[in-house]
C-alpha atoms as a PDB file:
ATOM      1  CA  UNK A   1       0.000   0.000   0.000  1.00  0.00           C
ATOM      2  CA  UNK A   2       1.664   3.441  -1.115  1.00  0.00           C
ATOM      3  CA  UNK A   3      -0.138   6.839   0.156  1.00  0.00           C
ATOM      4  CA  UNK A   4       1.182   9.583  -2.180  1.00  0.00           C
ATOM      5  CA  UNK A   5       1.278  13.067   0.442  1.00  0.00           C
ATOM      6  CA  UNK A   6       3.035  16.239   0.978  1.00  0.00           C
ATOM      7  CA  UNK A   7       3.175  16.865   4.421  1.00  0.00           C
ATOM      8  CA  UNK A   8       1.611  20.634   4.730  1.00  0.00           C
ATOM      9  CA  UNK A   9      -1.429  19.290   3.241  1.00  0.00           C
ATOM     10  CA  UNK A  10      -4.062  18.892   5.344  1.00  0.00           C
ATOM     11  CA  UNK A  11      -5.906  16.608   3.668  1.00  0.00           C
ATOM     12  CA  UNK A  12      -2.579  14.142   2.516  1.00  0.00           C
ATOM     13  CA  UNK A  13      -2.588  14.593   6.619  1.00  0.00           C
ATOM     14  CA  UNK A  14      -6.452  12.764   7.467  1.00  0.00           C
ATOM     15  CA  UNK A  15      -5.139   9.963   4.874  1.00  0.00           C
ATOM     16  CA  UNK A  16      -1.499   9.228   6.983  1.00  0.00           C
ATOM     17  CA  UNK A  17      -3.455   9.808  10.193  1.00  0.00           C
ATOM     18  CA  UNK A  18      -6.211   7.304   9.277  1.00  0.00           C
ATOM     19  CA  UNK A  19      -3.898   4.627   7.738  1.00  0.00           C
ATOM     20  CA  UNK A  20      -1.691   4.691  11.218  1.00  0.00           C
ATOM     21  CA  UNK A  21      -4.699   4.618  13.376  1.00  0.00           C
ATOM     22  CA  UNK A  22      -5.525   1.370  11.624  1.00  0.00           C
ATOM     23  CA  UNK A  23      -2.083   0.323  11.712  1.00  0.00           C
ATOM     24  CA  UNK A  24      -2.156  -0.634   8.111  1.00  0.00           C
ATOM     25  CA  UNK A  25       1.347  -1.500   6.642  1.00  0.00           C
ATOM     26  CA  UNK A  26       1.926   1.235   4.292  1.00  0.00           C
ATOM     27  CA  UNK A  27       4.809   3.616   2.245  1.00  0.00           C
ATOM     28  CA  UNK A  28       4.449   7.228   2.413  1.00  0.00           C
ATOM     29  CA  UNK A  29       5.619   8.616  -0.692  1.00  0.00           C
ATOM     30  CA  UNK A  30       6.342  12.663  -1.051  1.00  0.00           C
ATOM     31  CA  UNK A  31       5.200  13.978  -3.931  1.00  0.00           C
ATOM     32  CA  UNK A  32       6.851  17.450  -4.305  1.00  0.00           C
ATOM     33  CA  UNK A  33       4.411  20.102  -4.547  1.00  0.00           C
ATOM     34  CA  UNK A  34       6.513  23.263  -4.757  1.00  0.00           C
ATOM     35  CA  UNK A  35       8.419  21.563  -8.133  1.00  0.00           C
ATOM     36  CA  UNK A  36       4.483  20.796  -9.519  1.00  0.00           C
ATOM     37  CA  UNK A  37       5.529  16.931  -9.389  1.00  0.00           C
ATOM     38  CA  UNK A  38       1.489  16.779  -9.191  1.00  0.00           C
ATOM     39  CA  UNK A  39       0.928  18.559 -12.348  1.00  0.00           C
ATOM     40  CA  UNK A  40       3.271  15.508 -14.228  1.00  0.00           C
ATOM     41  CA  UNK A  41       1.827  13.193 -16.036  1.00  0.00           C
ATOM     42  CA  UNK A  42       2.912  10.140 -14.221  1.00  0.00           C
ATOM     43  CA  UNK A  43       1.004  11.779 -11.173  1.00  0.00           C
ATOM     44  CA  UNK A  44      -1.535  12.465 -13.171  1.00  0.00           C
ATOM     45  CA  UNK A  45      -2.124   8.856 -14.325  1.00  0.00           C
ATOM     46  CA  UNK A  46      -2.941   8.174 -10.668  1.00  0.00           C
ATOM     47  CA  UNK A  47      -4.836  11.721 -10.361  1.00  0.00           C
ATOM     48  CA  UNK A  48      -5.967  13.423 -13.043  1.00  0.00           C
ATOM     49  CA  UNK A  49      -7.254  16.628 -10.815  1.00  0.00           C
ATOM     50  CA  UNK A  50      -3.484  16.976  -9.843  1.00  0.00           C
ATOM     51  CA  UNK A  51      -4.075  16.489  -6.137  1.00  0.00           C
ATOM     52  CA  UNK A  52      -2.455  14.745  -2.903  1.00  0.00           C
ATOM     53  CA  UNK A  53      -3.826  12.455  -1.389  1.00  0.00           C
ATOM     54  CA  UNK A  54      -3.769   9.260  -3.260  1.00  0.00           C
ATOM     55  CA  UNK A  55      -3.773   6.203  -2.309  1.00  0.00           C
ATOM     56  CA  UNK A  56      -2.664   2.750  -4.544  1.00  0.00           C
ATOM     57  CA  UNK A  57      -3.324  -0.084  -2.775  1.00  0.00           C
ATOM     58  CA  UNK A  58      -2.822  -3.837  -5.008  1.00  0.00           C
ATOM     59  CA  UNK A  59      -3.938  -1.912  -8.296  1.00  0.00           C
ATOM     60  CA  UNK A  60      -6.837  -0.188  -6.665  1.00  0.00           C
ATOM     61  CA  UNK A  61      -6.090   3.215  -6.838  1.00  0.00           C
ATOM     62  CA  UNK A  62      -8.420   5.627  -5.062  1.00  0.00           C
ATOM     63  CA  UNK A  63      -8.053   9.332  -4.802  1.00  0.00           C
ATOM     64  CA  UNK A  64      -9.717  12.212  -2.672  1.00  0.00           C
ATOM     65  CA  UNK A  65      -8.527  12.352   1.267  1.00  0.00           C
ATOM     66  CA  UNK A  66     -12.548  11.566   2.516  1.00  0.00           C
ATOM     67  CA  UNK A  67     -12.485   8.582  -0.104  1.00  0.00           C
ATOM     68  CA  UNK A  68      -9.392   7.445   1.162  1.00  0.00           C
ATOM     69  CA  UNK A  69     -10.953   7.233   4.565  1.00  0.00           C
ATOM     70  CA  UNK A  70     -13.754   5.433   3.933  1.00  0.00           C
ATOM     71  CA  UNK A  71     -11.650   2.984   1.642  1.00  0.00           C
ATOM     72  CA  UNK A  72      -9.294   2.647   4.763  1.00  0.00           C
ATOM     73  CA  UNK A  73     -11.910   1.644   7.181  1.00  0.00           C
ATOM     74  CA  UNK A  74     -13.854  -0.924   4.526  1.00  0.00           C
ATOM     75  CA  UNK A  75     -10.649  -2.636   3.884  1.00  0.00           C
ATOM     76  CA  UNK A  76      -9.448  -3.190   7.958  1.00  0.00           C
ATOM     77  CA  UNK A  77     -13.008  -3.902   7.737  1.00  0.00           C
ATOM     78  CA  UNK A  78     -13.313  -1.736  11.024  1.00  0.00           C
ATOM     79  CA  UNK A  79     -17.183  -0.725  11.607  1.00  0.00           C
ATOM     80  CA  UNK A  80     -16.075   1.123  14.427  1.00  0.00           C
ATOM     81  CA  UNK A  81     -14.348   3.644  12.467  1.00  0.00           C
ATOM     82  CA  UNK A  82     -16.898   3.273   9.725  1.00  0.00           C
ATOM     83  CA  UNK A  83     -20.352   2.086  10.802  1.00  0.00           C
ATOM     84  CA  UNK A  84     -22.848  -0.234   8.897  1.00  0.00           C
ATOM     85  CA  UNK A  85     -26.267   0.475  10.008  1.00  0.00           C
ATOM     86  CA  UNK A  86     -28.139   3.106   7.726  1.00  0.00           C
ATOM     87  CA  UNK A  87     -28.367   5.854  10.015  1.00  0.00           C
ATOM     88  CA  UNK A  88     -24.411   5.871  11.376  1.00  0.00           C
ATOM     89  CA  UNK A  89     -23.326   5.845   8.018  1.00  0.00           C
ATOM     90  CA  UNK A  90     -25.368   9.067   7.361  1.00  0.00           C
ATOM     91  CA  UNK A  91     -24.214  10.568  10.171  1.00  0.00           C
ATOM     92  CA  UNK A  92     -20.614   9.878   8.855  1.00  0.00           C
ATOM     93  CA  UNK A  93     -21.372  11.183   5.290  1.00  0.00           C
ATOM     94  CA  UNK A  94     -22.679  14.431   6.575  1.00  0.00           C
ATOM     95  CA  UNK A  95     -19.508  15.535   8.251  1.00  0.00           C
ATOM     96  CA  UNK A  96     -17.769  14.135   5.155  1.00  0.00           C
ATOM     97  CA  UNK A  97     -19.281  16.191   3.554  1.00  0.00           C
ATOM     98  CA  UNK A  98     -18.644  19.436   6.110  1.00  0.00           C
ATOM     99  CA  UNK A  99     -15.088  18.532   5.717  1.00  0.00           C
ATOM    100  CA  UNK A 100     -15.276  19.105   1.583  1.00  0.00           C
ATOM    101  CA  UNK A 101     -17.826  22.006   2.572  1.00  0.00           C
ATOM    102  CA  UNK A 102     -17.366  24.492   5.299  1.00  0.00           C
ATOM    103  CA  UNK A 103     -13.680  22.960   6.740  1.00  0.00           C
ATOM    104  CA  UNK A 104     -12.391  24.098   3.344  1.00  0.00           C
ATOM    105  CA  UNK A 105     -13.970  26.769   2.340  1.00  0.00           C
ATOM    106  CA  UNK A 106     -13.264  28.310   6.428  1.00  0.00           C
ATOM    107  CA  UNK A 107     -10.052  27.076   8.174  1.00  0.00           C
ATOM    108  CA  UNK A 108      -8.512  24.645   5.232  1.00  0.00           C
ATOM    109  CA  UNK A 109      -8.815  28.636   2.628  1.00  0.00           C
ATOM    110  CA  UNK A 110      -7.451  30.817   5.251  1.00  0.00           C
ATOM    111  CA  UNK A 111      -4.137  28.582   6.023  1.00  0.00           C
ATOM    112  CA  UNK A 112      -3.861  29.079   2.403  1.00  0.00           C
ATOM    113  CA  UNK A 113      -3.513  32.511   2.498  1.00  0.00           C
ATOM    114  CA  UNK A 114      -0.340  31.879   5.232  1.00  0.00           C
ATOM    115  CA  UNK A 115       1.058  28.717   4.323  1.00  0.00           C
ATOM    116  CA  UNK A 116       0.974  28.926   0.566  1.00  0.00           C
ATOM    117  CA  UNK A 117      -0.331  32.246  -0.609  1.00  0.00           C
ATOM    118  CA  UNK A 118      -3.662  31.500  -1.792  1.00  0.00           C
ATOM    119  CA  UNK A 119      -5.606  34.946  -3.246  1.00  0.00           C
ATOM    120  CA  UNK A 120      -8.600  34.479  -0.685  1.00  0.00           C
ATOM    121  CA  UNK A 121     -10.295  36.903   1.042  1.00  0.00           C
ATOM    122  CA  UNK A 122      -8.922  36.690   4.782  1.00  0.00           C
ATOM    123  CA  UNK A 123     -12.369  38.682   6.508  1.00  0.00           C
ATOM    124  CA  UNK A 124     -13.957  36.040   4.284  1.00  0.00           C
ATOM    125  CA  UNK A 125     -12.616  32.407   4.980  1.00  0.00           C
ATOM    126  CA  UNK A 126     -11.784  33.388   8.904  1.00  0.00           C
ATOM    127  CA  UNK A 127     -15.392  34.315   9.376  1.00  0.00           C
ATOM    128  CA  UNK A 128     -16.240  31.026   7.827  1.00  0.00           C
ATOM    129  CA  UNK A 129     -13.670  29.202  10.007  1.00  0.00           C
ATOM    130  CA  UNK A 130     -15.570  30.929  13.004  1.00  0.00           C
ATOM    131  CA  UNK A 131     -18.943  30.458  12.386  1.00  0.00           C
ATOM    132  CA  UNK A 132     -17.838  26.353  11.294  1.00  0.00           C
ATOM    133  CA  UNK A 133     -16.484  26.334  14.718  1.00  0.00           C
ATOM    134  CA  UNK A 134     -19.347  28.020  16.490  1.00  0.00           C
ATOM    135  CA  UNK A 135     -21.345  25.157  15.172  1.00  0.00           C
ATOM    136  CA  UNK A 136     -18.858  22.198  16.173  1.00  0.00           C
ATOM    137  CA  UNK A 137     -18.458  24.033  19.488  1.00  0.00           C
ATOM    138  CA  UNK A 138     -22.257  23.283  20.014  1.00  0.00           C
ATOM    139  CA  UNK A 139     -22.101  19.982  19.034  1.00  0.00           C
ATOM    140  CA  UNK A 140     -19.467  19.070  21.068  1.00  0.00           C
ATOM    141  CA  UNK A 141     -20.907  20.346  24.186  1.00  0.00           C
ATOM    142  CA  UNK A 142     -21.947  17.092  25.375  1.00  0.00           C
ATOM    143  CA  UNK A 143     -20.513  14.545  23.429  1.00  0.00           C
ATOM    144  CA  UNK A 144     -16.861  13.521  22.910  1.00  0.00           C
ATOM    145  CA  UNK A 145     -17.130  12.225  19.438  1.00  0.00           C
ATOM    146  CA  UNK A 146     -18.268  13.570  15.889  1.00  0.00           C
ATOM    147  CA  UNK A 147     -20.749  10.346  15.469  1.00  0.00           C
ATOM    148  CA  UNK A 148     -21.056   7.960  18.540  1.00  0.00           C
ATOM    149  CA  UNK A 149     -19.619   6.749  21.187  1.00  0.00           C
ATOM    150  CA  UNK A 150     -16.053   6.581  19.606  1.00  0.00           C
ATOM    151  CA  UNK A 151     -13.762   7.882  17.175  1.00  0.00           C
ATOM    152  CA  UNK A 152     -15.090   7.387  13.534  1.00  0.00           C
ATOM    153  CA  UNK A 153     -13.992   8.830  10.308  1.00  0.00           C
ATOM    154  CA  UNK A 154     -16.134  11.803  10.710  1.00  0.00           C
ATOM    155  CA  UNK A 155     -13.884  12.988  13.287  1.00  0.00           C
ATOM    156  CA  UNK A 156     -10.511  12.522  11.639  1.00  0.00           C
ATOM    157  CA  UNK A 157     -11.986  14.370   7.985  1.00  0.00           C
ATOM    158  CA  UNK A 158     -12.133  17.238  10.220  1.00  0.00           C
ATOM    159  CA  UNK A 159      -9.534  17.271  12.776  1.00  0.00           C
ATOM    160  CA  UNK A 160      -6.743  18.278  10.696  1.00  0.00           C
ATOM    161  CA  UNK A 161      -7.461  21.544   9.150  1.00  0.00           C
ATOM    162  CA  UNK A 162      -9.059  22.566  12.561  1.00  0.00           C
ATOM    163  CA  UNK A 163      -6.203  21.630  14.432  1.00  0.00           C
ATOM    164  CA  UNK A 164      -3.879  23.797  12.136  1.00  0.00           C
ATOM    165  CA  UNK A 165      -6.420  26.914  12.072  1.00  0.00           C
ATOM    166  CA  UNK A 166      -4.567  29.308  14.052  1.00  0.00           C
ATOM    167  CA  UNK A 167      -1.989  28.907  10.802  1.00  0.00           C
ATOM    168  CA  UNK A 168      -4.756  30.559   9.166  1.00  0.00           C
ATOM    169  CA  UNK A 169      -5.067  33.350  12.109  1.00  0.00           C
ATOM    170  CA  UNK A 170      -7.962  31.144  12.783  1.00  0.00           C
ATOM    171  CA  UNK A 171      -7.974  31.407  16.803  1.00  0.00           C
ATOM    172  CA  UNK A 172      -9.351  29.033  18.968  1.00  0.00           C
ATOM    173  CA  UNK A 173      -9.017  30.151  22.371  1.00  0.00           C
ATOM    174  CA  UNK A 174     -13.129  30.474  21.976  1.00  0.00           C
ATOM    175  CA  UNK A 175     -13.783  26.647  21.544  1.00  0.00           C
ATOM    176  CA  UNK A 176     -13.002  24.850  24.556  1.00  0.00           C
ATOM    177  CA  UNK A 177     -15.033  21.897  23.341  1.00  0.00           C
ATOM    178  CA  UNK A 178     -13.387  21.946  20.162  1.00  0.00           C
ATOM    179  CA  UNK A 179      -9.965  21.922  21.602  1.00  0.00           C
ATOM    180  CA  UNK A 180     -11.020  19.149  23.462  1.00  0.00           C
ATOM    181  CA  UNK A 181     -12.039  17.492  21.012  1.00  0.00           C
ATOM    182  CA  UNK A 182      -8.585  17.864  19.012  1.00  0.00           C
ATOM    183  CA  UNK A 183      -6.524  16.822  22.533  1.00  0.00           C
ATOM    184  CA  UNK A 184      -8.647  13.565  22.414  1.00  0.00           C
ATOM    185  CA  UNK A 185      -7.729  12.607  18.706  1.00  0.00           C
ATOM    186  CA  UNK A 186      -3.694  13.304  19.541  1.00  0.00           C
ATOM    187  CA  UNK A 187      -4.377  10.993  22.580  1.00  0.00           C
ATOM    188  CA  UNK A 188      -5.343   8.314  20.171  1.00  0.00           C
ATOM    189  CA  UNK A 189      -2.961   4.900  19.727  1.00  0.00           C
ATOM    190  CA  UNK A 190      -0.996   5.120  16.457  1.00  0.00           C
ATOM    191  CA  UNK A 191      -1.910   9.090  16.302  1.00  0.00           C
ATOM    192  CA  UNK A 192       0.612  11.075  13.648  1.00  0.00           C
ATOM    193  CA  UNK A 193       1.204  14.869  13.910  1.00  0.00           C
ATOM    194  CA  UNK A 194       0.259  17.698  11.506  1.00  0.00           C
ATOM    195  CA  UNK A 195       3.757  18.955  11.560  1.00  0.00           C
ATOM    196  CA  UNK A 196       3.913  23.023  11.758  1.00  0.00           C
ATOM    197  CA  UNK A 197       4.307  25.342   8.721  1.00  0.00           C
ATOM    198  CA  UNK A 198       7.853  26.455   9.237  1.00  0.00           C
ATOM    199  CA  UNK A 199       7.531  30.576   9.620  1.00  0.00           C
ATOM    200  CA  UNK A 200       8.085  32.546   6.675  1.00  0.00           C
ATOM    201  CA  UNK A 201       6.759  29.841   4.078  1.00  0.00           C
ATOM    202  CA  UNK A 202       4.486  31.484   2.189  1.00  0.00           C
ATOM    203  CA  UNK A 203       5.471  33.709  -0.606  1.00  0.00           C
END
């Protein structure tokens, strides 16, 4: 199993994280970003939208970070992480789908702007980032989980970009729950840091 990443990507980052929470043998490979190694056509073969993750796995090849989760969890065949029954898996699919929706269009577009110099509007994508975390700060309130009674999917789609928000001058000294939240995920067996933007990256 190779997992093609870059390490400042957030979602290359849910992939690694989800593969080592499994404990799935795998081989990180680095695809180099800043030299466009994902615009080649070799990468391309595997991606043609010229992103990180992806994932090759016995000649399956499966791209997109949420996909890669859900393949992940199907193939350790681990319901825990990935439930069955119709209404579990819903609940998993919606925060999917918040992590493609409002995680990167609010924290995932303003560490952008910082890390690698994206043309967003900052007033724009941090208010998005705070009212994203207003709403997982209520849901949080009394649960410890995403979905459930345990760590799922859902919950490591959208740990990553919130964990790195205040790269985006995201701040999160408001969410209590949320950091939480986050300190329970790195408390996790097999858990694999986000590593920091070294300072000065962006252009």
């Amino acid at each position: 199993m190779k997992l093609y990443h870059h390490p400042l990507s957030g979602h290359a980052h849910r992939a690694c994280l989800m593969v080592s929470l499994l404990g799935l043998p795998h081989e990180l490979v680095e695809v180099d970003l800043q030299s466009g190694a994902h615009k080649k056509p070799e990468f391309l073969k595997l991606n043609p939208f010229g992103q990180v993750p992806v994932l090759e796995d016995d000649g399956v090849v499966v791209a997109d970070s949420n996909a890669i989760l859900v393949y992940l969890a199907k193939k350790a065949a681990r319901a825990d992480w990935l439930p069955e029954d119709a209404a579990g898996a819903a609940a998993i699919q919606r925060w999917l789908s918040v992590a493609a929706g409002e995680v990167a269009y609010g924290p995932a577009a303003a560490r952008l702007i910082t890390v690698f110099g994206a043309k967003f509007n900052p007033e724009e994508v941090i208010g998005r980032a705070h009212t994203l975390l207003a709403r997982l700060e209520s849901h949080l309130a009394d649960r410890q989980w995403l979905v459930g009674n345990g760590p799922t999917v859902a919950d490591v789609a959208i740990y990553s970009y919130v964990a790195r928000a205040p790269e985006g001058n995201v701040d999160l000294s408001s969410y209590p729950a949320v950091d939480a939240f986050l300190r329970r995920i790195e408390a996790l067996p097999g858990f694999v840091p986000f590593v920091q933007t070294p300072a000065g990256l962006a252009a």
